[in-house]
PDB file of N, CA and C in Angstrom:
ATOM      1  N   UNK A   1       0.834  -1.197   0.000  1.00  0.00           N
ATOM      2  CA  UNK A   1       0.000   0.000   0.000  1.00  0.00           C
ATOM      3  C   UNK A   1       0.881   1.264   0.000  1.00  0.00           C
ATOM      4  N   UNK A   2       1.942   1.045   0.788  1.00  0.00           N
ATOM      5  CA  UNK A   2       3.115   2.467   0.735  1.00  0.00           C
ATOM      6  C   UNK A   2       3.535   2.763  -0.416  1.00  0.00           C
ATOM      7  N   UNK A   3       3.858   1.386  -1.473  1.00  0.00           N
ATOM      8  CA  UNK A   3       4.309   1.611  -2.448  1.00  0.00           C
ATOM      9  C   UNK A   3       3.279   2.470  -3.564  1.00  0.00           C
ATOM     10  N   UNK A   4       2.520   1.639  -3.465  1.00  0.00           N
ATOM     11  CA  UNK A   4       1.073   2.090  -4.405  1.00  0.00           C
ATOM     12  C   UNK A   4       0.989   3.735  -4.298  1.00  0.00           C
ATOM     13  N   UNK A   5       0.949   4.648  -2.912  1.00  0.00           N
ATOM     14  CA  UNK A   5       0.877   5.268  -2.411  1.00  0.00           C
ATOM     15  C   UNK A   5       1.727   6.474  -3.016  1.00  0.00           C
ATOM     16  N   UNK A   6       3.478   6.078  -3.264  1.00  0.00           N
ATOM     17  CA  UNK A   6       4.330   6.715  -3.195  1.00  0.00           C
ATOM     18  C   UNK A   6       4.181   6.704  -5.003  1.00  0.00           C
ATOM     19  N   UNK A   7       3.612   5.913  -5.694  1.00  0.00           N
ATOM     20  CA  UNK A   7       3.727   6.015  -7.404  1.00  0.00           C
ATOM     21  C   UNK A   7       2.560   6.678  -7.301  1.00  0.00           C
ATOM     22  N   UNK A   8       1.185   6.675  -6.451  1.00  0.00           N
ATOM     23  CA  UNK A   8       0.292   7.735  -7.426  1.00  0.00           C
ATOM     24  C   UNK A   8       1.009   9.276  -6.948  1.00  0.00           C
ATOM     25  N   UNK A   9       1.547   9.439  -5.894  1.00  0.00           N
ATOM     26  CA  UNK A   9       2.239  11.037  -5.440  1.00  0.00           C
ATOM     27  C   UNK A   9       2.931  11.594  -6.574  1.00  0.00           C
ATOM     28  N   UNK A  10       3.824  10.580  -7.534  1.00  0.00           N
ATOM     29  CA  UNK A  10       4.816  10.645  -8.252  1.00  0.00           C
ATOM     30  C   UNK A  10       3.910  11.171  -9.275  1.00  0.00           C
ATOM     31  N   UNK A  11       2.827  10.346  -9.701  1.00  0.00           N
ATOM     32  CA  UNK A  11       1.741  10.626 -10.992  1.00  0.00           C
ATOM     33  C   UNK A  11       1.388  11.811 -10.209  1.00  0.00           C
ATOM     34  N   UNK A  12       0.815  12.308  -9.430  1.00  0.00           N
ATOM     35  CA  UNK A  12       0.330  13.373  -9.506  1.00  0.00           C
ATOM     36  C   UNK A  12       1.187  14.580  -9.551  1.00  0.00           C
ATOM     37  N   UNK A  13       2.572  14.600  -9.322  1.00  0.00           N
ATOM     38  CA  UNK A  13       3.221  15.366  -8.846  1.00  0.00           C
ATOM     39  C   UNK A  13       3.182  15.590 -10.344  1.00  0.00           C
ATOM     40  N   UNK A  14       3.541  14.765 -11.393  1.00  0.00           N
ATOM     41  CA  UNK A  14       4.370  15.160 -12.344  1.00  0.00           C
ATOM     42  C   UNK A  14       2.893  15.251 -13.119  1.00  0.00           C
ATOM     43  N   UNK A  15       1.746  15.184 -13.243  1.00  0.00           N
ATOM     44  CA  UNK A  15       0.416  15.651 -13.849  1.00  0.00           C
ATOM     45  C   UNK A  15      -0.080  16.882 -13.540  1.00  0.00           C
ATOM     46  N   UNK A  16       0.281  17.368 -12.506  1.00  0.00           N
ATOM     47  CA  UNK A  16      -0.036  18.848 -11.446  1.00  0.00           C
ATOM     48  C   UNK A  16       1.193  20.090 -12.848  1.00  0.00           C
ATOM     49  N   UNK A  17       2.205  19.185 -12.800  1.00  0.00           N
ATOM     50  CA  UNK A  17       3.879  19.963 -13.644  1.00  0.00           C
ATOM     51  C   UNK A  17       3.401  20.110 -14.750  1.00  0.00           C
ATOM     52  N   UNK A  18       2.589  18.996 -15.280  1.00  0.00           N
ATOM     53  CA  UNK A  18       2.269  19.224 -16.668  1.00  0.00           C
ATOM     54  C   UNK A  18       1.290  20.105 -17.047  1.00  0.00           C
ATOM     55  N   UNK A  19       0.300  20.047 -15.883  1.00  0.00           N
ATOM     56  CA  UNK A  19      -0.745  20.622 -16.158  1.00  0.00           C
ATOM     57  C   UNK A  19      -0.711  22.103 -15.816  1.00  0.00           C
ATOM     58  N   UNK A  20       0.114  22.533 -15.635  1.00  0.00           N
ATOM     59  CA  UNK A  20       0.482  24.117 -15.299  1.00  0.00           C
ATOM     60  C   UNK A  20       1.246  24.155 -16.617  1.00  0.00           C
ATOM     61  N   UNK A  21       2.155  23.841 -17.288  1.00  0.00           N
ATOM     62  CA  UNK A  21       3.103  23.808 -18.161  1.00  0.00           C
ATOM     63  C   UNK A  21       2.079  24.465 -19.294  1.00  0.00           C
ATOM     64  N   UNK A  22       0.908  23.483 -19.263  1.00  0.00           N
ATOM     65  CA  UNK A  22      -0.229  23.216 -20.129  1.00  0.00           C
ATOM     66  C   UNK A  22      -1.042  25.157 -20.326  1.00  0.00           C
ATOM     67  N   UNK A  23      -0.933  25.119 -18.967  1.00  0.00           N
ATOM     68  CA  UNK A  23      -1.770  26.620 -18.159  1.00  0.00           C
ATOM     69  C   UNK A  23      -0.928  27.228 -18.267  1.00  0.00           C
ATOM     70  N   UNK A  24       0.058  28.007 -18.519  1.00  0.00           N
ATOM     71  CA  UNK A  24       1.307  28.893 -19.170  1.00  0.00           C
ATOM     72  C   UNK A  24       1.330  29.290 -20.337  1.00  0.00           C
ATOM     73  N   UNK A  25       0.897  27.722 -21.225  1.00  0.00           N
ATOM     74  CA  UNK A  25       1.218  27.863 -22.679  1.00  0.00           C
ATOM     75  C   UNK A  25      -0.454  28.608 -23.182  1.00  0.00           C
ATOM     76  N   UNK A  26      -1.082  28.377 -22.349  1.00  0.00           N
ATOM     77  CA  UNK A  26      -2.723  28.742 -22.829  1.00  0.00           C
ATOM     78  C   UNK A  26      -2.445  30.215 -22.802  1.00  0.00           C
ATOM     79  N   UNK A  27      -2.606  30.843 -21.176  1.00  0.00           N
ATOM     80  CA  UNK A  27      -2.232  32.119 -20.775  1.00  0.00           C
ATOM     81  C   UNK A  27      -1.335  32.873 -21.637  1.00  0.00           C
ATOM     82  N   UNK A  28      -0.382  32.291 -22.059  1.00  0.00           N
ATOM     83  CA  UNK A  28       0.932  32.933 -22.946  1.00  0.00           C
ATOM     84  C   UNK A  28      -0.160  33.749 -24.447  1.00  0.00           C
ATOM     85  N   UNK A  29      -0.689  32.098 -24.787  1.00  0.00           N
ATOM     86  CA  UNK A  29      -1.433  32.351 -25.624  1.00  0.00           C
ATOM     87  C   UNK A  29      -2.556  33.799 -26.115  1.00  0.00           C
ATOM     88  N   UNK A  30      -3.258  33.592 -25.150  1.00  0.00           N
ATOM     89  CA  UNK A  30      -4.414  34.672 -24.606  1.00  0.00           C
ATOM     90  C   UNK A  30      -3.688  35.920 -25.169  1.00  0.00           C
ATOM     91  N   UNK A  31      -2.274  36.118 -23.671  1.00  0.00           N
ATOM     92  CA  UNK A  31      -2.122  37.370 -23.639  1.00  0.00           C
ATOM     93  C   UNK A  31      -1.158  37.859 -25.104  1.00  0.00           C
ATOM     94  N   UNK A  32      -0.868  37.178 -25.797  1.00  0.00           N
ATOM     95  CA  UNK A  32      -0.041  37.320 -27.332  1.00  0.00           C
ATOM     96  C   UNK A  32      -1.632  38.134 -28.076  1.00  0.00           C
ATOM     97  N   UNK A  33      -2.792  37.329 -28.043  1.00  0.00           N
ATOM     98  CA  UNK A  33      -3.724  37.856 -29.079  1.00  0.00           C
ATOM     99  C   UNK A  33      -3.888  39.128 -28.185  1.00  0.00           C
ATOM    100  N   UNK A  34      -4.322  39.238 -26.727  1.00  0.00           N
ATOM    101  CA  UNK A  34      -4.749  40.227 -26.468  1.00  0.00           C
ATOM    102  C   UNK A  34      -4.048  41.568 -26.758  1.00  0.00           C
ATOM    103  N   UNK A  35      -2.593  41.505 -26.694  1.00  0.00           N
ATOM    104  CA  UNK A  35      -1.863  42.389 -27.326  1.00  0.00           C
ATOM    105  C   UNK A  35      -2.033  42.777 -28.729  1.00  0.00           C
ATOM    106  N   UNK A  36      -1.919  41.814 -29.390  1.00  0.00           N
ATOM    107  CA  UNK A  36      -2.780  42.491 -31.073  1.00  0.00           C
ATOM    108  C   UNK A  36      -3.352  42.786 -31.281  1.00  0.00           C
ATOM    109  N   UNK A  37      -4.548  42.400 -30.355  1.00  0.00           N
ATOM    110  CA  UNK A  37      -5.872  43.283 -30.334  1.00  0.00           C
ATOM    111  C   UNK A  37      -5.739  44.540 -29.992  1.00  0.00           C
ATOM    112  N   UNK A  38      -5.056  44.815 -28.794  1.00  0.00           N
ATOM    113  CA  UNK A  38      -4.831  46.895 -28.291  1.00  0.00           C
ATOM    114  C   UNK A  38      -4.253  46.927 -29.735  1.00  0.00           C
ATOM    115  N   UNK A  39      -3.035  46.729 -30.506  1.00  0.00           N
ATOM    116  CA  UNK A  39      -2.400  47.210 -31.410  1.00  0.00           C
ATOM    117  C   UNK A  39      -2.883  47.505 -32.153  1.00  0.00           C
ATOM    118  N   UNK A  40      -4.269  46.655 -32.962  1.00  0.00           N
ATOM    119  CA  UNK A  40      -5.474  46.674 -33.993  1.00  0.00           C
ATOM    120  C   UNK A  40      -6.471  47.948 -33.304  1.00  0.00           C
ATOM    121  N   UNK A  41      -6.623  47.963 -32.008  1.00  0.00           N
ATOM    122  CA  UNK A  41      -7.616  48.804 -31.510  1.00  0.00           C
ATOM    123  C   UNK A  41      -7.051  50.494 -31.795  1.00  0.00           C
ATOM    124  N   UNK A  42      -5.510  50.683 -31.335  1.00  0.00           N
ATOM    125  CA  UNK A  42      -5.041  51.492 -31.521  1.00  0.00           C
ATOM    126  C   UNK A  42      -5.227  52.337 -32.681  1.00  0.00           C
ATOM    127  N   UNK A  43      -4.624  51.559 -33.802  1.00  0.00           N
ATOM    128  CA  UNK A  43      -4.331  51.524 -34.812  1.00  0.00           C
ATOM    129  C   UNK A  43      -6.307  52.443 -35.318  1.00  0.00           C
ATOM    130  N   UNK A  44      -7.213  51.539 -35.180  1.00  0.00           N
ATOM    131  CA  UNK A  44      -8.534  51.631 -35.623  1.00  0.00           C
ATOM    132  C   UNK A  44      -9.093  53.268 -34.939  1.00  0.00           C
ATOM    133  N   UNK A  45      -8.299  53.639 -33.956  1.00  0.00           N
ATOM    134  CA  UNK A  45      -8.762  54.838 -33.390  1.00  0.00           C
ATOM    135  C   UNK A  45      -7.585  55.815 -33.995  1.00  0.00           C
ATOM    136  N   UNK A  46      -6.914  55.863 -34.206  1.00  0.00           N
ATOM    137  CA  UNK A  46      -6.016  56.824 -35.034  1.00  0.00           C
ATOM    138  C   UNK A  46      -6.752  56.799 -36.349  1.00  0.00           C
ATOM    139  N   UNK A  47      -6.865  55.963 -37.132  1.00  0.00           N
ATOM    140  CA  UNK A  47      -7.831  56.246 -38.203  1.00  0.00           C
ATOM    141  C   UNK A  47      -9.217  57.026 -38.226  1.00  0.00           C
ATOM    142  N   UNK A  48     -10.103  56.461 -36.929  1.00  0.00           N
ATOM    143  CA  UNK A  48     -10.876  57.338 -36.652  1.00  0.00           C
ATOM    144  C   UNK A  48     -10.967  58.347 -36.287  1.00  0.00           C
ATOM    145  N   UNK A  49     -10.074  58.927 -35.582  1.00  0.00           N
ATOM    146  CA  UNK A  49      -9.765  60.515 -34.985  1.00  0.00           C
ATOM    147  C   UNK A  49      -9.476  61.467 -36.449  1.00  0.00           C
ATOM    148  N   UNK A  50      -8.708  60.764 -37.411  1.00  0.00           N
ATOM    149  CA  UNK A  50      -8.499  61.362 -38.871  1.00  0.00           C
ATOM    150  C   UNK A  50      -9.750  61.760 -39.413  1.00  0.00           C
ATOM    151  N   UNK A  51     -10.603  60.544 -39.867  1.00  0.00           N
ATOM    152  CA  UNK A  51     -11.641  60.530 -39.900  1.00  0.00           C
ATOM    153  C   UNK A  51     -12.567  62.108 -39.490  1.00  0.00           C
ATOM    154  N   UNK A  52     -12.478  62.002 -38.225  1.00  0.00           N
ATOM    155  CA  UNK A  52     -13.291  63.101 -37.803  1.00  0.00           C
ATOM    156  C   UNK A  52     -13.337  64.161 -38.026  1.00  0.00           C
ATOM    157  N   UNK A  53     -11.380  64.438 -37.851  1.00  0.00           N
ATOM    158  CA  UNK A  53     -10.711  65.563 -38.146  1.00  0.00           C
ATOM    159  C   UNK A  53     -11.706  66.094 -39.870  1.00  0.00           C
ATOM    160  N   UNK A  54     -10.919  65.170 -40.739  1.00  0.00           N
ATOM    161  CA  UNK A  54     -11.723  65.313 -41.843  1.00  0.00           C
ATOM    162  C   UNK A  54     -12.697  66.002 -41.956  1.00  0.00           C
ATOM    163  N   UNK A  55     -14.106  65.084 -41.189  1.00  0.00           N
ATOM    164  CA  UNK A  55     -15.066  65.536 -41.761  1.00  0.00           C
ATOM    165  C   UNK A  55     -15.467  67.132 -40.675  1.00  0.00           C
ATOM    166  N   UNK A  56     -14.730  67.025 -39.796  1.00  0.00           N
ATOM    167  CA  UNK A  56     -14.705  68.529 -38.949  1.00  0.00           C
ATOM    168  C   UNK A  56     -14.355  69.941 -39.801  1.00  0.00           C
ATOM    169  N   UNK A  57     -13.505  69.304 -40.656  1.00  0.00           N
ATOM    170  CA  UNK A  57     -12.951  70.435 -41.656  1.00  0.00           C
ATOM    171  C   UNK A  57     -13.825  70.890 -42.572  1.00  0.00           C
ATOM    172  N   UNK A  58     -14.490  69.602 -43.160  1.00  0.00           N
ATOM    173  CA  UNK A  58     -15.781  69.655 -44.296  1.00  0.00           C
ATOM    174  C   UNK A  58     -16.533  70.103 -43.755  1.00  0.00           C
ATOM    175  N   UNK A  59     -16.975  70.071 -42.297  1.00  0.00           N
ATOM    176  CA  UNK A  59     -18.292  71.165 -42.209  1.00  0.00           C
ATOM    177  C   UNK A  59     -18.285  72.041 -41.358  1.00  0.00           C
ATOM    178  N   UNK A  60     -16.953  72.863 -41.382  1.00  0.00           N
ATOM    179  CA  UNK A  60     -16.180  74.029 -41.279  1.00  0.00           C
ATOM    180  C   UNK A  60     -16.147  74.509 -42.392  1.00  0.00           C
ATOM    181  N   UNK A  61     -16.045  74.275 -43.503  1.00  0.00           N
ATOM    182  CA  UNK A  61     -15.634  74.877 -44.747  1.00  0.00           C
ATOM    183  C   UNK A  61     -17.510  75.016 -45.093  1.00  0.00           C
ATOM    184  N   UNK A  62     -18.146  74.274 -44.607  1.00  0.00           N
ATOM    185  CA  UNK A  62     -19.691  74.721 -45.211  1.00  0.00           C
ATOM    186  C   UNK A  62     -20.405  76.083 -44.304  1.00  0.00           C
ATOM    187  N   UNK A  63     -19.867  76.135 -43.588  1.00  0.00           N
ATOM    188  CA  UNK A  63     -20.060  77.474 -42.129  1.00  0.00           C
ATOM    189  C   UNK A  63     -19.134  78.410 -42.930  1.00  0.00           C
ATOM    190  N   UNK A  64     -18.297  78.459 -43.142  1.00  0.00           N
ATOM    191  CA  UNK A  64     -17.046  79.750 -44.009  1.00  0.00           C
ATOM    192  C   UNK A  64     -17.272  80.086 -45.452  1.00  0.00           C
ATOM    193  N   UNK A  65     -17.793  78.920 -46.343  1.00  0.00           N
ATOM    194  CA  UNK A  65     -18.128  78.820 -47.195  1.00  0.00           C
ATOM    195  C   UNK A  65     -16.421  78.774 -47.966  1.00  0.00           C
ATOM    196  N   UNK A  66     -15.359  78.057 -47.799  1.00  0.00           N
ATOM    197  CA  UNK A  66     -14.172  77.468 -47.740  1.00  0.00           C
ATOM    198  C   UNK A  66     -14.148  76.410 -48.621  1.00  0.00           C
ATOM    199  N   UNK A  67     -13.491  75.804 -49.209  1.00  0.00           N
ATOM    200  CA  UNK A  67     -13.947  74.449 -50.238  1.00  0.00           C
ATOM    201  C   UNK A  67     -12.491  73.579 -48.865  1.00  0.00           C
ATOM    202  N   UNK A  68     -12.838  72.631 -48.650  1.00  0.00           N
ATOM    203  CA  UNK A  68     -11.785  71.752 -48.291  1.00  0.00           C
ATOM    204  C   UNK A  68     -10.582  71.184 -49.286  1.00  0.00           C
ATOM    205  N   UNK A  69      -9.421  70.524 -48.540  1.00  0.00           N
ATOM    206  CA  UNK A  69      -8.300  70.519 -49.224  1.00  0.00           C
ATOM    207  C   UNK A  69      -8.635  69.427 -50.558  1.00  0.00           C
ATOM    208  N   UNK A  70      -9.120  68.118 -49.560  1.00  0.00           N
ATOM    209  CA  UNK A  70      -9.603  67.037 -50.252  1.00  0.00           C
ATOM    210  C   UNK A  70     -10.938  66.639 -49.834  1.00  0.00           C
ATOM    211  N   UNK A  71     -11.062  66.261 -51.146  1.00  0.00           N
ATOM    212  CA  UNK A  71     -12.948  66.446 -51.183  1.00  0.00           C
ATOM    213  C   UNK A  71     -12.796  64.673 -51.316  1.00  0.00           C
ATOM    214  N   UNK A  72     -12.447  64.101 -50.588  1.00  0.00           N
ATOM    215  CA  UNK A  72     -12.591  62.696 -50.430  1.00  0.00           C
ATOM    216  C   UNK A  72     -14.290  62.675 -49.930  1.00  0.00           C
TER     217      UNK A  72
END
């Protein structure tokens, strides 16, 4: 029974090792996309702030009666 005892400790010890190893590589995972995601998010709000700018100008120039630079 000691013996029996002392091989499942061994199995668990080294299933507990793996299974964190396992939980590292997931987590690692996660936080890799979650970072591309701020980078994509970033990225998507600098475009939009342009965006705005833009069309802030276009209807500034309709109040002045101004033609804008680019009539995109």
């Amino acid at each position: 029974l000691s013996v029996l005892q002392s091989r499942m400790h061994r199995a668990l010890v080294e299933y507990f090792k793996q299974r964190g190893l396992y939980s590292q590589a997931g987590l690692a995972k996660f936080q890799a996309a979650s970072h591309e995601n701020a980078q994509k998010i970033l990225a998507v709000q600098g475009e939009l702030s342009k965006t705005i700018q833009h069309i802030s100008a276009f209807l500034h120039s309709l109040t002045d009666g101004s033609s804008t630079e680019d009539d995109n």
